[in-house]
PDB file of N, CA and C in Angstrom:
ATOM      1  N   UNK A   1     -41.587 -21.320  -3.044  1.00  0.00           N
ATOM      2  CA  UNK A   1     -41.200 -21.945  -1.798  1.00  0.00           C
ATOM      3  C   UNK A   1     -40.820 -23.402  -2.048  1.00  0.00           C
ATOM      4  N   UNK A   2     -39.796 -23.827  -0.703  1.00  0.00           N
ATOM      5  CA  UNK A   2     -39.317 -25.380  -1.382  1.00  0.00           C
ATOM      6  C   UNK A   2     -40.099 -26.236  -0.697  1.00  0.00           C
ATOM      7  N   UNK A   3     -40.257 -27.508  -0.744  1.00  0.00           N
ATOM      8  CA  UNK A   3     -40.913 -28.251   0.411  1.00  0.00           C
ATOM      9  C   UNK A   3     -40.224 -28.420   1.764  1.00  0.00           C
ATOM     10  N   UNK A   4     -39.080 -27.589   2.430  1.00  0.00           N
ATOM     11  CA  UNK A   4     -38.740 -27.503   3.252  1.00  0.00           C
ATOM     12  C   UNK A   4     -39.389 -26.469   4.045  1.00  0.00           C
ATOM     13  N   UNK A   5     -39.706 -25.593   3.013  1.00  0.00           N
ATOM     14  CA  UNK A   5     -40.483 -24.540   3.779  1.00  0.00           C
ATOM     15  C   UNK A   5     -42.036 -24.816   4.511  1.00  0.00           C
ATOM     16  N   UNK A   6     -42.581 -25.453   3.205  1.00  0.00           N
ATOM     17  CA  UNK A   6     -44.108 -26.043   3.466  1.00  0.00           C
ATOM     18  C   UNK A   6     -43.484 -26.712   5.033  1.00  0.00           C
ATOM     19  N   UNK A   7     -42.681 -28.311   5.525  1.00  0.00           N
ATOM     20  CA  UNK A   7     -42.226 -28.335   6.464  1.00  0.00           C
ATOM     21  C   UNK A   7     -41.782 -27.609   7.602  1.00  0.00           C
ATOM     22  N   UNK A   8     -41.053 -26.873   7.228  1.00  0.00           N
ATOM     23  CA  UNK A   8     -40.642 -25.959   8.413  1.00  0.00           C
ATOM     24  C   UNK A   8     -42.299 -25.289   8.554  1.00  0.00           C
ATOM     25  N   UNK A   9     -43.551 -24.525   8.202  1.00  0.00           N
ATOM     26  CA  UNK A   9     -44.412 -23.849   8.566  1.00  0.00           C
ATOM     27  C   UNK A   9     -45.405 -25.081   9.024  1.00  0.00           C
ATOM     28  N   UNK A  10     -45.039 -26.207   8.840  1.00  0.00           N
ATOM     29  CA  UNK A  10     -46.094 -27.205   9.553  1.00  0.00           C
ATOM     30  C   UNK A  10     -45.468 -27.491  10.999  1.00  0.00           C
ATOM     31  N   UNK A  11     -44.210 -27.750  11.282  1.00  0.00           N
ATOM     32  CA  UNK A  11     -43.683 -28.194  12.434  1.00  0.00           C
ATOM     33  C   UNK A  11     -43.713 -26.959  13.420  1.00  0.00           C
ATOM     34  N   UNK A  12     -43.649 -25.808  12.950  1.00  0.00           N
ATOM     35  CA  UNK A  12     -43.719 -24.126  13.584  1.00  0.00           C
ATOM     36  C   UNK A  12     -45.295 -24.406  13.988  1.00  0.00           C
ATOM     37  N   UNK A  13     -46.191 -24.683  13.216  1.00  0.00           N
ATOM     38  CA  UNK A  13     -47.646 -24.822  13.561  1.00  0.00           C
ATOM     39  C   UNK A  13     -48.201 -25.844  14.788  1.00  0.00           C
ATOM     40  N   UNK A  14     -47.502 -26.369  14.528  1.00  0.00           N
ATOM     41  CA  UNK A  14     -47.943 -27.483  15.530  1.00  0.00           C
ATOM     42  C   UNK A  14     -47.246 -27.623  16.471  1.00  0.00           C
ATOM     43  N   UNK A  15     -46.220 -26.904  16.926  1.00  0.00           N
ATOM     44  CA  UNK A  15     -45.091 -26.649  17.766  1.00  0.00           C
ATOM     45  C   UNK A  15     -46.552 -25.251  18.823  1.00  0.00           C
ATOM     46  N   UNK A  16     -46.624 -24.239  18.141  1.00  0.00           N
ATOM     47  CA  UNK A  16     -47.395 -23.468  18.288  1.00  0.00           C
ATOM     48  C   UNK A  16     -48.365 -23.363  19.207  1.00  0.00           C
ATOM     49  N   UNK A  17     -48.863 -24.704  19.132  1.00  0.00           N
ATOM     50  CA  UNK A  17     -50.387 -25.248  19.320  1.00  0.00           C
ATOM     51  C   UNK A  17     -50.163 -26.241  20.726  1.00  0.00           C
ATOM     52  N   UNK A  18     -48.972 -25.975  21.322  1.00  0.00           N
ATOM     53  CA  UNK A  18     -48.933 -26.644  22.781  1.00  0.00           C
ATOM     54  C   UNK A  18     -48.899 -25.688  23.840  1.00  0.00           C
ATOM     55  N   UNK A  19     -49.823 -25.592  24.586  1.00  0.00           N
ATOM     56  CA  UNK A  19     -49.647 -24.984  25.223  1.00  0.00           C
ATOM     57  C   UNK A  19     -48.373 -24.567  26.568  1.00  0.00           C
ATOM     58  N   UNK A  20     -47.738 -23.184  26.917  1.00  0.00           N
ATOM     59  CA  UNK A  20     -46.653 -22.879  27.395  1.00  0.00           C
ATOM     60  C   UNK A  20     -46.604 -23.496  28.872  1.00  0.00           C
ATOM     61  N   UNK A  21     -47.776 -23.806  29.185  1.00  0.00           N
ATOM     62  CA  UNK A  21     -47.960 -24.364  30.690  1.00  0.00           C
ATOM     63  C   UNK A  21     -47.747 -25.661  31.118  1.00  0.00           C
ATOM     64  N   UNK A  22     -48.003 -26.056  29.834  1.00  0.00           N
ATOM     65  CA  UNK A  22     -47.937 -27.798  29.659  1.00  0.00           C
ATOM     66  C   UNK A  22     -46.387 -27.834  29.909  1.00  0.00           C
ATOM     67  N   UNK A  23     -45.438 -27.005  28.847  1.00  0.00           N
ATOM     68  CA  UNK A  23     -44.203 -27.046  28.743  1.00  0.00           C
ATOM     69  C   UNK A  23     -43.328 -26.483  29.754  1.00  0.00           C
ATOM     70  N   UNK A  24     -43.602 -26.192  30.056  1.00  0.00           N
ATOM     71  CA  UNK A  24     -43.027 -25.226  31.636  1.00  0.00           C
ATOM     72  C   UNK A  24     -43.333 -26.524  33.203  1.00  0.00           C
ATOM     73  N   UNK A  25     -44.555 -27.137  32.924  1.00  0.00           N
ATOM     74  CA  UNK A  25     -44.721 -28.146  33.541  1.00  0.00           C
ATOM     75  C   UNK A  25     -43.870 -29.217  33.470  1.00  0.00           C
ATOM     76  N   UNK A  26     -43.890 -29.641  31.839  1.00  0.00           N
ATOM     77  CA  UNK A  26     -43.037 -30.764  31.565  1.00  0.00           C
ATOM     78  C   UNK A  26     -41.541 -30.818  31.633  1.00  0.00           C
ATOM     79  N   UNK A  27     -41.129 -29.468  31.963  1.00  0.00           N
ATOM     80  CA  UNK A  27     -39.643 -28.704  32.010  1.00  0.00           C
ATOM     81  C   UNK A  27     -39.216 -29.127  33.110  1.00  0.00           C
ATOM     82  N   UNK A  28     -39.894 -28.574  34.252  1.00  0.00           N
ATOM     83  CA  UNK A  28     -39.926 -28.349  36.157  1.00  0.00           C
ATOM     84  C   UNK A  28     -39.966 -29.731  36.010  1.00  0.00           C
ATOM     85  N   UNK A  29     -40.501 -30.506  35.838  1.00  0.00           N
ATOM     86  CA  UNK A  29     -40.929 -31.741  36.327  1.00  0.00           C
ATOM     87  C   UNK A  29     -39.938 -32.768  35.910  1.00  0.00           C
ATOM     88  N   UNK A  30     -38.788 -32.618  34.829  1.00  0.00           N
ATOM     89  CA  UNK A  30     -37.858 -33.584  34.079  1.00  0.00           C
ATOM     90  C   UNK A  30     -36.706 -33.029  35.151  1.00  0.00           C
ATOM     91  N   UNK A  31     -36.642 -31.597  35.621  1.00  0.00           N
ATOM     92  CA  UNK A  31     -35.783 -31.665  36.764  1.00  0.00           C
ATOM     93  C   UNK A  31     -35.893 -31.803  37.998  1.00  0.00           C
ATOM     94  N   UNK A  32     -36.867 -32.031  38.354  1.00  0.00           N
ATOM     95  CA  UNK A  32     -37.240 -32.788  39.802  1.00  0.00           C
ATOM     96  C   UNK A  32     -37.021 -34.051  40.058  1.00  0.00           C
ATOM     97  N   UNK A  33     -37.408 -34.580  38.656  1.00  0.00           N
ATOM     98  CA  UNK A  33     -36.886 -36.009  38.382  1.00  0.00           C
ATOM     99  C   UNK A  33     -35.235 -36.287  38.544  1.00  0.00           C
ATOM    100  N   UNK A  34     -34.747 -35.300  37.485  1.00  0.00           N
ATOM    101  CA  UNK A  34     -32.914 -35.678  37.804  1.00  0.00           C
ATOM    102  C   UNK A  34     -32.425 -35.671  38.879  1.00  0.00           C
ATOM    103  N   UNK A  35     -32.925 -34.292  39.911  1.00  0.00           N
ATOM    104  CA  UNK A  35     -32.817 -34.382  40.936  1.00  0.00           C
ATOM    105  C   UNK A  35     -33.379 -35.467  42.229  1.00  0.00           C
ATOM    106  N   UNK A  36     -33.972 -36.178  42.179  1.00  0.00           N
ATOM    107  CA  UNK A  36     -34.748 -37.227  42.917  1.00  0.00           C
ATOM    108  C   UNK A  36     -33.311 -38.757  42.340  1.00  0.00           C
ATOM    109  N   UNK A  37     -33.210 -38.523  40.915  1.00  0.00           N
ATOM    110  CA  UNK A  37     -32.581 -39.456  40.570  1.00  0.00           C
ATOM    111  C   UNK A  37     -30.630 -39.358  41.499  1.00  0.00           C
ATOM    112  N   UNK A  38     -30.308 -37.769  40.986  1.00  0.00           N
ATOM    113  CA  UNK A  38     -29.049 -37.339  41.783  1.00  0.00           C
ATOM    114  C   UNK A  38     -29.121 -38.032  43.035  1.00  0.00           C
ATOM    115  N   UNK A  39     -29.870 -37.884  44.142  1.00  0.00           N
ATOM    116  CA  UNK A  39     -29.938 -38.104  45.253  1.00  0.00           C
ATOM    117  C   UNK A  39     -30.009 -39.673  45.679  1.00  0.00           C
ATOM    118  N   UNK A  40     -30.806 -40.842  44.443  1.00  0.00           N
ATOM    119  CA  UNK A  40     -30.757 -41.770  44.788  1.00  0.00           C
ATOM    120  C   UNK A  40     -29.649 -42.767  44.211  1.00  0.00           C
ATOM    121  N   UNK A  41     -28.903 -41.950  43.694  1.00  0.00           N
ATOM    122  CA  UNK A  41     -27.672 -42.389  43.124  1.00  0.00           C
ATOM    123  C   UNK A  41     -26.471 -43.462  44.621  1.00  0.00           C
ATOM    124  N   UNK A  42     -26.021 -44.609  44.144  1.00  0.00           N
ATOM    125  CA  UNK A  42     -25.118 -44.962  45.452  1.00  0.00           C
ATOM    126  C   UNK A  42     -24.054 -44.449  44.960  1.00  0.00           C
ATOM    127  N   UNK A  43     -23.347 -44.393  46.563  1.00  0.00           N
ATOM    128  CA  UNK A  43     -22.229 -43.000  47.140  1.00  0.00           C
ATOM    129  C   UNK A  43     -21.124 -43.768  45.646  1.00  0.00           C
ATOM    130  N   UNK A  44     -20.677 -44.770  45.529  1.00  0.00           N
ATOM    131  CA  UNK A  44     -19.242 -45.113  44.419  1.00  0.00           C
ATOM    132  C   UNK A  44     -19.935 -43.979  43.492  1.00  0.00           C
ATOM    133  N   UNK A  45     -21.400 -43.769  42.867  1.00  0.00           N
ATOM    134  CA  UNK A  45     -21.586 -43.118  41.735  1.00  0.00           C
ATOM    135  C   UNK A  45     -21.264 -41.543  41.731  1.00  0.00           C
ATOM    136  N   UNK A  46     -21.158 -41.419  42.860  1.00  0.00           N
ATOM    137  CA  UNK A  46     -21.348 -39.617  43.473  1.00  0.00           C
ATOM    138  C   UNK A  46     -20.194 -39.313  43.659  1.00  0.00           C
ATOM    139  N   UNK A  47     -19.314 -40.466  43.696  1.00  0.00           N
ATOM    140  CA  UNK A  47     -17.449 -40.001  44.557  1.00  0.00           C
ATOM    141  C   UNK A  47     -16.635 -39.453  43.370  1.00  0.00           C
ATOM    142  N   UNK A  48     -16.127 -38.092  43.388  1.00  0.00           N
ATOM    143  CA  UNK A  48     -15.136 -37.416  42.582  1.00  0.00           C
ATOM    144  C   UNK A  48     -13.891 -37.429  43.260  1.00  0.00           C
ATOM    145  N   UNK A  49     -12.674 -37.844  42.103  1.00  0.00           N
ATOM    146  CA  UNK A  49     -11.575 -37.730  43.290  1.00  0.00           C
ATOM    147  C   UNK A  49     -10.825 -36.627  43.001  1.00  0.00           C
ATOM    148  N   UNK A  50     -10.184 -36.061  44.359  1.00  0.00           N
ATOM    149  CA  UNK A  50      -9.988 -34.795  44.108  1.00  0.00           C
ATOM    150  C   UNK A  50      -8.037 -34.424  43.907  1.00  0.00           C
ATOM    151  N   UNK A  51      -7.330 -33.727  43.808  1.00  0.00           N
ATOM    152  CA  UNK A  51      -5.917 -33.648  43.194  1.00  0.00           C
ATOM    153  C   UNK A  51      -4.878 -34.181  44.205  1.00  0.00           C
ATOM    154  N   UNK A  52      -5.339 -34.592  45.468  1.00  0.00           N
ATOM    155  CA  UNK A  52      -4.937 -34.966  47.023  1.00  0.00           C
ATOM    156  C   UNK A  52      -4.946 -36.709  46.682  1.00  0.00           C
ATOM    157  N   UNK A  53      -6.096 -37.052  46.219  1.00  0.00           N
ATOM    158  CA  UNK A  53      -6.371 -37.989  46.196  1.00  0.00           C
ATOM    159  C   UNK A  53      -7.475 -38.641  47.214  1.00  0.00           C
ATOM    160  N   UNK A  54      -8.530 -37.355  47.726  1.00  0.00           N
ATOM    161  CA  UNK A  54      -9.060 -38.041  48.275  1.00  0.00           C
ATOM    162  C   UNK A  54     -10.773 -38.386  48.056  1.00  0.00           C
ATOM    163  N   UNK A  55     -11.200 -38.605  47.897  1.00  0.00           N
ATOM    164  CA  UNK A  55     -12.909 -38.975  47.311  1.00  0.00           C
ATOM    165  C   UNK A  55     -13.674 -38.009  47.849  1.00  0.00           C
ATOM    166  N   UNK A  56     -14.863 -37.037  47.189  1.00  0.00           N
ATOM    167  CA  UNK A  56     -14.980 -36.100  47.342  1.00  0.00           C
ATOM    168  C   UNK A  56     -16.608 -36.538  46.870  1.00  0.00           C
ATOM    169  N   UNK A  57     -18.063 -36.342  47.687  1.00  0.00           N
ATOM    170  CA  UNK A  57     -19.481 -36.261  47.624  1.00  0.00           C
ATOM    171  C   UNK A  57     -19.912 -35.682  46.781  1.00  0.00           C
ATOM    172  N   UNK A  58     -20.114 -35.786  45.114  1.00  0.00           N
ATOM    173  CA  UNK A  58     -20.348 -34.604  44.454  1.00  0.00           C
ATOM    174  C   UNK A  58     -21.568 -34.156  44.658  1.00  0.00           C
ATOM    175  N   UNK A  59     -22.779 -35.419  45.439  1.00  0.00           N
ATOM    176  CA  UNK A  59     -24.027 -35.564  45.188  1.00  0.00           C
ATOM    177  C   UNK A  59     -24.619 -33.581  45.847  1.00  0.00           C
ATOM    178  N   UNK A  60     -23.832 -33.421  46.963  1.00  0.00           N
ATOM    179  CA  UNK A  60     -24.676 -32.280  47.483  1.00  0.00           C
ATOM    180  C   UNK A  60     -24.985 -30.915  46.473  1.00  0.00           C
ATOM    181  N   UNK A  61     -23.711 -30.811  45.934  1.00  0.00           N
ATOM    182  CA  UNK A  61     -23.167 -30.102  44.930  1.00  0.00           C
ATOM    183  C   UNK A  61     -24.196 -30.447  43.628  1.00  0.00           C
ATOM    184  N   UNK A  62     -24.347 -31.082  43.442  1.00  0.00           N
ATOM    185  CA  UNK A  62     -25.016 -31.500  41.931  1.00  0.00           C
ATOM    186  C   UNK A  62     -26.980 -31.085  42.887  1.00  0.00           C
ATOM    187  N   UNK A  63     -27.334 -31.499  43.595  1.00  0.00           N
ATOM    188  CA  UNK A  63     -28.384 -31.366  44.450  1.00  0.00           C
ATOM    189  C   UNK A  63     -28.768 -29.611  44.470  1.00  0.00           C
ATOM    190  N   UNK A  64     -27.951 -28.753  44.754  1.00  0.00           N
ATOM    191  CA  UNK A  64     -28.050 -27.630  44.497  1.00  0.00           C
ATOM    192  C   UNK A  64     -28.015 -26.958  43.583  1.00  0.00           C
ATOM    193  N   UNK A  65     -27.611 -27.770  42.864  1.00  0.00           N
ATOM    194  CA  UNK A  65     -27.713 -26.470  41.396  1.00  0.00           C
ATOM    195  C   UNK A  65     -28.723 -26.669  40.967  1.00  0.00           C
ATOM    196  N   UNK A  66     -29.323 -28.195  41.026  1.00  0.00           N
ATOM    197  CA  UNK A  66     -30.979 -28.630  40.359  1.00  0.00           C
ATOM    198  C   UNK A  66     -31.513 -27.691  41.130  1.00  0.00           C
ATOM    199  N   UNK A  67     -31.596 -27.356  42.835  1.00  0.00           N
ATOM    200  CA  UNK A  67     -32.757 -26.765  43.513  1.00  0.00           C
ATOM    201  C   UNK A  67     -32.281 -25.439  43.080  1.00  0.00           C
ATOM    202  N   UNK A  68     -31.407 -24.825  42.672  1.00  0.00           N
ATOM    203  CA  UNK A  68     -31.323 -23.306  42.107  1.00  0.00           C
ATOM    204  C   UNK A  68     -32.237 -23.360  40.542  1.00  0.00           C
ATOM    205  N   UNK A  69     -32.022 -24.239  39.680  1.00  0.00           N
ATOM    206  CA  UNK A  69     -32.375 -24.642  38.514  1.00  0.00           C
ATOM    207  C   UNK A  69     -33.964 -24.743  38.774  1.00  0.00           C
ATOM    208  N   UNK A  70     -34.869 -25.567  39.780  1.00  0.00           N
ATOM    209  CA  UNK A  70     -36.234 -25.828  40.695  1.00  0.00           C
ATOM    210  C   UNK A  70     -36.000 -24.114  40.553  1.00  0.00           C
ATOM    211  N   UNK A  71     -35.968 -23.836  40.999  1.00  0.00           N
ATOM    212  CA  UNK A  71     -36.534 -22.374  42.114  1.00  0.00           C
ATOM    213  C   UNK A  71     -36.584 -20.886  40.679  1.00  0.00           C
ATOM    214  N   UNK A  72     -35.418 -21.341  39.967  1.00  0.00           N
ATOM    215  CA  UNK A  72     -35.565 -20.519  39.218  1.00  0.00           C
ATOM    216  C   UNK A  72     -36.504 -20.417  37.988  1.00  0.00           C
ATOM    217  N   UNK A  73     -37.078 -21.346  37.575  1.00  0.00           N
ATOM    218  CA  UNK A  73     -37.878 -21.781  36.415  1.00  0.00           C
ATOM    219  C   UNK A  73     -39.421 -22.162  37.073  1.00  0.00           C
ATOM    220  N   UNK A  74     -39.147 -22.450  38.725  1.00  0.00           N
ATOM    221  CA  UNK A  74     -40.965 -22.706  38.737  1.00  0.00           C
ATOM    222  C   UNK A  74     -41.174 -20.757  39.211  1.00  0.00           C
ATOM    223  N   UNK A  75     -40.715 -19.624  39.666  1.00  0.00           N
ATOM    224  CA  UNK A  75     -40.993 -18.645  39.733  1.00  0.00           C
ATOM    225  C   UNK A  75     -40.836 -17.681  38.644  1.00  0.00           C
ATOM    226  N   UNK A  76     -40.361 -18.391  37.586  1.00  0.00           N
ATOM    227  CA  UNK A  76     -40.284 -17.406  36.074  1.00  0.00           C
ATOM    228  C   UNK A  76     -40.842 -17.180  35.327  1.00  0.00           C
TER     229      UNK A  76
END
């Protein structure tokens, strides 16, 4: 074996050794955050312009896919 291997079976080990709840926690919770952040974003940051030319809210749009993204990972 090379010392990449010895490496790779230490970082697998200790990778191992966290628990899935912690991580599933720390998952849900980094997108609640983006989402909290999406929302407190000001409107110039949120405005997409669209082929008309006219400025377009992306914030609601971006807001929903996090709460589909929320909904799907805290019931999985």
């Amino acid at each position: 074996m090379t010392p990449l291997h010895y490496f790779g079976d230490l970082v697998r080990d200790l990778l191992l050794r966290v628990p899935l709840g912690a991580v599933r926690i720390l998952f849900v919770s980094t997108l609640a955050v983006l989402l909290l952040w999406v929302l407190r974003l000001p409107q110039r940051d949120v405005s997409g312009i669209a082929t008309s030319g006219q400025r377009h809210n992306l914030r609601p749009w971006a807001a929903v896919a996090l709460l589909v993204q929320l909904v799907i990972y805290i019931f999985m």
